[in-house]
Protein backbone atom coordinates (compact mmCIF):
# COMPACT_ATOMS: atom_id res chain seq x y z
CA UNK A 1 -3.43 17.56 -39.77
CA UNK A 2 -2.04 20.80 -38.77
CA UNK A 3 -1.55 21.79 -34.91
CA UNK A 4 -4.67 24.27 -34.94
CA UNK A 5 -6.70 21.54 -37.21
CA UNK A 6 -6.40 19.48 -34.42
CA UNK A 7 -7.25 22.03 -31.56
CA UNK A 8 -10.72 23.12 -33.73
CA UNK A 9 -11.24 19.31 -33.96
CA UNK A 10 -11.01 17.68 -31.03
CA UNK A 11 -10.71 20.59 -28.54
CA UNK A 12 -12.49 23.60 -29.63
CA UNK A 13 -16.14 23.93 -28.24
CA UNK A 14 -18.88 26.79 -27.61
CA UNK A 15 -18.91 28.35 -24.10
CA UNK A 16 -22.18 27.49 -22.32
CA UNK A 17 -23.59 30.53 -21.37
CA UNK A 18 -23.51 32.35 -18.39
CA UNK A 19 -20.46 30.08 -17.13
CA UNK A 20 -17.21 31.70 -15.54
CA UNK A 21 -15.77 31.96 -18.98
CA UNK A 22 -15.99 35.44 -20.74
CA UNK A 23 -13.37 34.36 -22.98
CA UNK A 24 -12.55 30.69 -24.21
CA UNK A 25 -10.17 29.28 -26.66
CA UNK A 26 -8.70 31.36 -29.47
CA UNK A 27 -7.49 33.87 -27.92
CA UNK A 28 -3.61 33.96 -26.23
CA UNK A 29 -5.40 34.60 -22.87
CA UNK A 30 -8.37 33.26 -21.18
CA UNK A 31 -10.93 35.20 -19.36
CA UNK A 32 -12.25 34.03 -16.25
CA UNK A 33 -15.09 35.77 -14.36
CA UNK A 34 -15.27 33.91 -11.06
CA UNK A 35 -18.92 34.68 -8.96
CA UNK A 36 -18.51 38.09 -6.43
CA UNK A 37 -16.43 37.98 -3.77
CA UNK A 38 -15.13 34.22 -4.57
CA UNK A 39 -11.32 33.37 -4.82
CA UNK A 40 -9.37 31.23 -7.47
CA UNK A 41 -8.25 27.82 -6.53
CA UNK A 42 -5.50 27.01 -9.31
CA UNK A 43 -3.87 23.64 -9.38
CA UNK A 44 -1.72 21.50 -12.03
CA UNK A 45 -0.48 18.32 -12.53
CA UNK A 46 1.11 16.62 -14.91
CA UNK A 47 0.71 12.81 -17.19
CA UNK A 48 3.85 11.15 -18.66
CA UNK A 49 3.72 8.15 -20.58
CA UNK A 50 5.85 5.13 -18.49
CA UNK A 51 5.69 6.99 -15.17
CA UNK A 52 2.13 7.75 -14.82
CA UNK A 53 0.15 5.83 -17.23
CA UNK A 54 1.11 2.45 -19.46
CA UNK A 55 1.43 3.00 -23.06
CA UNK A 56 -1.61 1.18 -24.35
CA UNK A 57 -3.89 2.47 -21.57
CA UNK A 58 -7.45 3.48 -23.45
CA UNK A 59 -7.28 6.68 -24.68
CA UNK A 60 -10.54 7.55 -22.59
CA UNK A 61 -9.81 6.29 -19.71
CA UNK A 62 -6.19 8.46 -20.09
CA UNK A 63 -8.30 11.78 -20.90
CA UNK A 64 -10.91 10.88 -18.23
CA UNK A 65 -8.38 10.76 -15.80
CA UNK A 66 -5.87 13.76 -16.77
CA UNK A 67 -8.58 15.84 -15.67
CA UNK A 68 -9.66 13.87 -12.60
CA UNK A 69 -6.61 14.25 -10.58
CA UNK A 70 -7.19 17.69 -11.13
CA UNK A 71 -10.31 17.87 -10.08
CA UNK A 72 -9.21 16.16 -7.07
CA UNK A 73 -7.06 18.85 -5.86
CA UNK A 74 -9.96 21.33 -6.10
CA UNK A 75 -12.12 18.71 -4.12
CA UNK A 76 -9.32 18.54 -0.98
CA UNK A 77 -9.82 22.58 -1.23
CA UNK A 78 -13.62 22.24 -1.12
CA UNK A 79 -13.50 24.41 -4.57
CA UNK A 80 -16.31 24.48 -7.13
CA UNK A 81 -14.36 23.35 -10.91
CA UNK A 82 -15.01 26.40 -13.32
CA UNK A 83 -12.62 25.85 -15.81
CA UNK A 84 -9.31 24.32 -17.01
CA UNK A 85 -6.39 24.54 -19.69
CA UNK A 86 -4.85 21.80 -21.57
CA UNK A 87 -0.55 21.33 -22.48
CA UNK A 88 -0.60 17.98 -24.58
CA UNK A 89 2.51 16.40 -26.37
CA UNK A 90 1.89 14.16 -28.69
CA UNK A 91 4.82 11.82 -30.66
CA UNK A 92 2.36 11.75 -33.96
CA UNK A 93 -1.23 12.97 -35.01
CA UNK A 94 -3.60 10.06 -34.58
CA UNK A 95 -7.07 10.53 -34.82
CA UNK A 96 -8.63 7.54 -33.27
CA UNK A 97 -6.45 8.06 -30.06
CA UNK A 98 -7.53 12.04 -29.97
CA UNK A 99 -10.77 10.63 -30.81
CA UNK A 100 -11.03 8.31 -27.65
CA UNK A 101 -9.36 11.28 -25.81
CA UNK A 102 -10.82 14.17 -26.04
CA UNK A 103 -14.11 12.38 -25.25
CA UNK A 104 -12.92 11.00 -21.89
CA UNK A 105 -11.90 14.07 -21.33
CA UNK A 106 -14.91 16.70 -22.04
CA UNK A 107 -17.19 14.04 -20.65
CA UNK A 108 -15.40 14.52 -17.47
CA UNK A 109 -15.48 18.04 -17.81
CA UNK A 110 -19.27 18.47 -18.59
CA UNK A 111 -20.40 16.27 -15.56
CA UNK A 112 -18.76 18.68 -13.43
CA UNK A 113 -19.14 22.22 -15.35
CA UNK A 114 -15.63 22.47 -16.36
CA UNK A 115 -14.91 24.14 -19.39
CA UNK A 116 -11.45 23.67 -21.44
CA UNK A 117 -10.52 27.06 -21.90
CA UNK A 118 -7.34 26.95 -24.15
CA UNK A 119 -3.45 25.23 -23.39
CA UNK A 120 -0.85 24.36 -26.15
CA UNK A 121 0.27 21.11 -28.27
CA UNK A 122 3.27 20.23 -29.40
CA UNK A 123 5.26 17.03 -30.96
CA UNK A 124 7.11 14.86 -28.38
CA UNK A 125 7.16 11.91 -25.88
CA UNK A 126 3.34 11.67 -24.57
CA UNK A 127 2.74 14.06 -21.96
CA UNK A 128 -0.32 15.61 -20.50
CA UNK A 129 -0.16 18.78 -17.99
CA UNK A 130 -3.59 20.31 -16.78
CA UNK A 131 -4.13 23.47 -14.94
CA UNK A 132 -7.37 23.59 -13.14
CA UNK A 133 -9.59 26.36 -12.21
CA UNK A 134 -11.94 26.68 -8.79
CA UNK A 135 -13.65 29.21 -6.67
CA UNK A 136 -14.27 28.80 -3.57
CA UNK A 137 -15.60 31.73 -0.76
CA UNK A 138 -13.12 33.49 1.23
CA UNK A 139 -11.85 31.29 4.15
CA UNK A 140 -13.74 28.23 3.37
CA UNK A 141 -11.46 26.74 1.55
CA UNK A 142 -10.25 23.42 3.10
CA UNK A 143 -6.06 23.06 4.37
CA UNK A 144 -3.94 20.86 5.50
CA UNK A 145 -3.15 22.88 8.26
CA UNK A 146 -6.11 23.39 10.22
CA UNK A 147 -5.76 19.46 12.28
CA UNK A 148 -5.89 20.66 15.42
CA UNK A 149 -5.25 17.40 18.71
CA UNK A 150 -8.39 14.97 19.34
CA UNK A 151 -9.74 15.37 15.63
CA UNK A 152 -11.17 12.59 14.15
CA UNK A 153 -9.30 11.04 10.63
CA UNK A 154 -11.73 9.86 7.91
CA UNK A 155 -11.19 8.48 4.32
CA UNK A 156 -13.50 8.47 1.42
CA UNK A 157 -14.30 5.67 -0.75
CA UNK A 158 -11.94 3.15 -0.85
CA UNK A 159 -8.14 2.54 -1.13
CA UNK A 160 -5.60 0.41 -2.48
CA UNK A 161 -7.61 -0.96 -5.89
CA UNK A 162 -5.44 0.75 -7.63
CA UNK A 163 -2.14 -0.36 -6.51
CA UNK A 164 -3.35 -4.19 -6.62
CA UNK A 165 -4.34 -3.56 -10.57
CA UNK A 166 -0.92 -2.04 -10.77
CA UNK A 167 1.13 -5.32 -9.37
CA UNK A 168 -1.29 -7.21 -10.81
CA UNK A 169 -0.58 -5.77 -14.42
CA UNK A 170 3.35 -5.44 -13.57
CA UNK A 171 2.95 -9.29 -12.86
CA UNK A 172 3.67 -9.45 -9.01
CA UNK A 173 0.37 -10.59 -8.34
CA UNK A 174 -2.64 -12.92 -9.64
CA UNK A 175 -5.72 -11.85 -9.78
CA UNK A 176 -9.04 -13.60 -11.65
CA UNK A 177 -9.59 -11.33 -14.67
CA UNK A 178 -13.16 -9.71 -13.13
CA UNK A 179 -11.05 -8.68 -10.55
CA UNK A 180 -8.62 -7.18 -11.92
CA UNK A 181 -10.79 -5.55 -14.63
CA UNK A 182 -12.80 -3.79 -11.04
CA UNK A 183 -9.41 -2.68 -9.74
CA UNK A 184 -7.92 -1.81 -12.94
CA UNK A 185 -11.18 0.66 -13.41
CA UNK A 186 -10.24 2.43 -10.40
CA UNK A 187 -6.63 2.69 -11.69
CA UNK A 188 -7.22 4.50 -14.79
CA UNK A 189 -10.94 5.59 -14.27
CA UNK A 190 -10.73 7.34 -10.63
CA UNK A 191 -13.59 9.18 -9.18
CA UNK A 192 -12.91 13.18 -8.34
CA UNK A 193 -14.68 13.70 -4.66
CA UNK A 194 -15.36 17.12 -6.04
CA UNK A 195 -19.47 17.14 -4.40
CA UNK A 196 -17.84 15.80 -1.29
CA UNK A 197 -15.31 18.36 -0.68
CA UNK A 198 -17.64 21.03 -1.13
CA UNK A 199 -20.00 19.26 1.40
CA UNK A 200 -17.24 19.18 3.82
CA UNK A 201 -17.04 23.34 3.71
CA UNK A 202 -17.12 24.56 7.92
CA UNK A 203 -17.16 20.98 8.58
CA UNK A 204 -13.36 19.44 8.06
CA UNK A 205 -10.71 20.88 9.58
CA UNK A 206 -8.24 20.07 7.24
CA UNK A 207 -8.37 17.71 3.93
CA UNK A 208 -5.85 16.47 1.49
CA UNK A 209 -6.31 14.39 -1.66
CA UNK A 210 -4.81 10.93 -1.46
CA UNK A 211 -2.90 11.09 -4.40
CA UNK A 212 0.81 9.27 -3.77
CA UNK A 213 -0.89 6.62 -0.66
CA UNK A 214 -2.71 7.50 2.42
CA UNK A 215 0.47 7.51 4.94
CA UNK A 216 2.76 9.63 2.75
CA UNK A 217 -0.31 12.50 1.83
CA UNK A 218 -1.67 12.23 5.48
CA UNK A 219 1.55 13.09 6.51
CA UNK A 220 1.93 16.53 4.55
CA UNK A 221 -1.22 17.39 6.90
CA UNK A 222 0.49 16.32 10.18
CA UNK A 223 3.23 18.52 9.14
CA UNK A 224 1.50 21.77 8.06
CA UNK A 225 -0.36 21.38 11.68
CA UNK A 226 1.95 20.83 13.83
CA UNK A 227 0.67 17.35 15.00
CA UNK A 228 0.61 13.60 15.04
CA UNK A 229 -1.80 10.82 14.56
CA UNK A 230 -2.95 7.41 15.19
CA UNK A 231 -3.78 4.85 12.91
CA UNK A 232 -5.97 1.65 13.13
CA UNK A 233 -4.80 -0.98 10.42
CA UNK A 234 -7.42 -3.22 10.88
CA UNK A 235 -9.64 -0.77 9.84
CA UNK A 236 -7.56 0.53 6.90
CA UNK A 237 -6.74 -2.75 5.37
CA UNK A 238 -10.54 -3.73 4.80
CA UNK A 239 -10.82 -0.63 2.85
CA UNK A 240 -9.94 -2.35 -0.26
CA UNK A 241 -12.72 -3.27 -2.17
CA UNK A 242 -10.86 -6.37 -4.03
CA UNK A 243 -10.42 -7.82 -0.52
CA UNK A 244 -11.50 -11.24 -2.01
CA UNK A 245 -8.35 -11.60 -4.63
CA UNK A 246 -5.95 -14.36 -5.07
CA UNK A 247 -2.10 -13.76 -4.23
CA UNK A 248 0.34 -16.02 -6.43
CA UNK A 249 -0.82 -19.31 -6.37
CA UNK A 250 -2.48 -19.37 -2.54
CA UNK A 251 -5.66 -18.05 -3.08
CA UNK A 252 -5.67 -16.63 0.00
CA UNK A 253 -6.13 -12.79 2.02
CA UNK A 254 -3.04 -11.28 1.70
CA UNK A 255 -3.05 -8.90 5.12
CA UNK A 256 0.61 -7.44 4.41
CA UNK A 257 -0.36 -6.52 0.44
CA UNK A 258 -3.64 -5.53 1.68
CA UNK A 259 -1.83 -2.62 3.92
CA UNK A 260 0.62 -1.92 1.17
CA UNK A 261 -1.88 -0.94 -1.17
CA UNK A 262 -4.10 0.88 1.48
CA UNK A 263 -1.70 2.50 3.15
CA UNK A 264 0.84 3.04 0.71
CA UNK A 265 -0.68 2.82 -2.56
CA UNK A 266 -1.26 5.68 -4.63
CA UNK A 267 -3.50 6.95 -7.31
CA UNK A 268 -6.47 6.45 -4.49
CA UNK A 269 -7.65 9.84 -5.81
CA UNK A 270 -9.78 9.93 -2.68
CA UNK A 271 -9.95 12.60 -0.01
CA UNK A 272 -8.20 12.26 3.69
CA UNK A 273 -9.46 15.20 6.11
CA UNK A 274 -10.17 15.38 9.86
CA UNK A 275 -13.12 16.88 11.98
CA UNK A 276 -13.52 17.50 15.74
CA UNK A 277 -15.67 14.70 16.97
CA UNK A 278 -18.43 16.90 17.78
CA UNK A 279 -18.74 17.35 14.01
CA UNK A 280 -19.45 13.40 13.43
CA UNK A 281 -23.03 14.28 12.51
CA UNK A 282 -22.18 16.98 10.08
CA UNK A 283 -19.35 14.61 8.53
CA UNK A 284 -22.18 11.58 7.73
CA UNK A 285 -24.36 14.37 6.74
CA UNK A 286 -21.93 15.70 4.21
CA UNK A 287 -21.47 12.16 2.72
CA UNK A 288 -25.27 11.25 2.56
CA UNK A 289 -25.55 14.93 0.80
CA UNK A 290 -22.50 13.51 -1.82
CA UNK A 291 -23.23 10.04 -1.94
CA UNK A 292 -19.79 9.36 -0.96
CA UNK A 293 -18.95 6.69 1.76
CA UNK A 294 -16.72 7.55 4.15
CA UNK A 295 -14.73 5.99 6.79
CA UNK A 296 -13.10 6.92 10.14
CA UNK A 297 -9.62 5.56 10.64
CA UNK A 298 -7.86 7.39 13.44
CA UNK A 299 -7.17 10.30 15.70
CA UNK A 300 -5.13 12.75 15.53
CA UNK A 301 -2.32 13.36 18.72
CA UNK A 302 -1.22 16.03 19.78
CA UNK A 303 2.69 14.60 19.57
CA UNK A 304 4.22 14.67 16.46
CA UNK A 305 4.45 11.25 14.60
CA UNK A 306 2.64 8.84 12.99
CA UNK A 307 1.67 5.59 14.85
CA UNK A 308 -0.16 2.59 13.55
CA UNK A 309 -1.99 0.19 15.48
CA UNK A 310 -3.65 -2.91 15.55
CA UNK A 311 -7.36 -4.03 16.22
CA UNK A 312 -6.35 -4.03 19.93
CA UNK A 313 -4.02 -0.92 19.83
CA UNK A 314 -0.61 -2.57 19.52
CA UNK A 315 2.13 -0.84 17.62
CA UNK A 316 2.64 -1.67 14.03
CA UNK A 317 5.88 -1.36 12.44
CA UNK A 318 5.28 1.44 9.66
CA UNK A 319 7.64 -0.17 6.96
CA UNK A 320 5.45 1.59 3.84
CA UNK A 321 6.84 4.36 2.04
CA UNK A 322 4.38 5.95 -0.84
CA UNK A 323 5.45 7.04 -3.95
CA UNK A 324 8.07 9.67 -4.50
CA UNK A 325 8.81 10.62 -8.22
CA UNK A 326 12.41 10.80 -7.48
CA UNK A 327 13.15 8.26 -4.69
């Protein structure tokens, strides 16, 4: 199978009709027709085989989730998906794994109105790269530098699954196999907070997707505004929802791997932002409105710096470093 065999195969649809797309694949240029008076929110990240994703990962759950860190971005920008382009390397042509792909993938895409308007493929080491398409109206869109002293800190979802699949599945941990089938799901199958984000429009004052741990991405907002923040542990380490596994052979609560893989994690996929506290009805309104829990977590000082405290305020030692592709 040829390189544009393969495109007409597995990636080549019809347009739905009066989308954002004038013009889709087969051309050398998309043509995007965003809604009056909207702006583009553009975003891209890229999949490599042994750094982001094992090598016999399901080939649904790999195309489901190339495109939902993606989507993610747009959420943290309160952006609507419109459309998105595909760069895929592939060591060999195999069906069955296209197969598996491409349907993770345009699944994803159809639940949120996302059309895959054109890319390139080539031979070489596995490697997916997405660029992503949004609109959102002029000055709603949601930054990381709008945290202003005295906001409130809130978290969607829940953290750290995804880290505890991957020690699990690296063999640093034991978990029963129903557990780590639940936290392996949120490892390869994560959840875009797309309806969420755009719920949060005039509400948040600044949002970031937690994409490389909650401590290390909440960070990037402290910087862009100027500020600091406080932290309750307590609260962050029972945001795991595989509280209940077994560490080595104790079977017990592991508190300190519990705050590794909340705070520290990665591949959360979930959205950090902050609100003034006079906004704390409009926040639980926008996640009843998504169907997305939420949880508050801290405060945000006006001092620069990061502090973490215990369930009765006492300093923490912050000892966890997120992910850094080249540390």
């Amino acid at each position: 199978m040829g390189e544009f065999d393969l495109i007409a195969r597995y990636f080549t649809r019809p347009m739905r009709p009066g989308g954002a797309v004038a013009l889709g694949v087969g051309d050398d240029c998309a043509l995007l027709a965003p809604a009056p008076g909207m702006q583009l929110a553009v975003s891209s990240d890229m999949l490599v085989e042994g750094r982001h994703f094992f090598a016999d990962v399901d080939p649904e759950a790999l195309g489901h989730k190339a495109l939902a860190v993606n989507l993610s971005d747009l959420a943290a920008c309160g952006a609507k998906p419109l459309a998105f382009t595909l760069a895929l390397s592939l060591p060999r042509v195999d069906e069955a794994w296209l197969a598996g792909f491409s349907h993770g993938l345009l699944a994803l895409a159809d639940a949120h109105g996302c059309e895959l308007v054109g890319g390139d493929t080539t031979q070489g080491p596995l490697n997916i790269c997405i660029t992503v398409f949004g609109e959102v109206p002029p000055g709603q869109a949601l930054l990381r530098s709008g945290a202003r002293p005295g906001d409130d800190i809130y978290v969607s979802g829940t953290l750290g699954d995804a880290r505890l699949a991957l020690e699990a599945l690296q063999g640093h941990v034991t978990l029963p196999a129903d557990v780590l089938a639940r936290a392996r799901l949120r490892l390869e199958r994560p959840t875009p907070r797309v309806a969420l984000g755009l719920a949060l429009r005039g509400v948040a004052s600044s949002a970031m997707d937690v994409s490389d741990g909650l401590l290390g991405d909440l960070s990037h907002i402290l910087k862009a505004s100027g500020v600091g923040a406080r932290i309750d542990t307590c609260i962050t380490s029972n945001l795991i929802a595989s509280g209940a596994y077994i560490s080595g052979t104790t079977g017990q609560f592991d508190q300190e791997l519990a705050l590794q893989c909340t705070l520290a994690g990665g591949d959360d996929y979930e959205l950090a932002f902050t609100a003034p506290p006079t906004r704390r009805n409009a926040v639980a309104a926008a996640s009843q409105a998504s169907d997305t829990p939420i949880t508050r977590i801290g405060t945000v000082l006006s001092e620069p710096g990061l502090q973490l405290v215990n369930a009765h305020g006492q300093p923490v030692n912050n000892r966890y470093a997120s992910f850094d592709h080249f540390r």
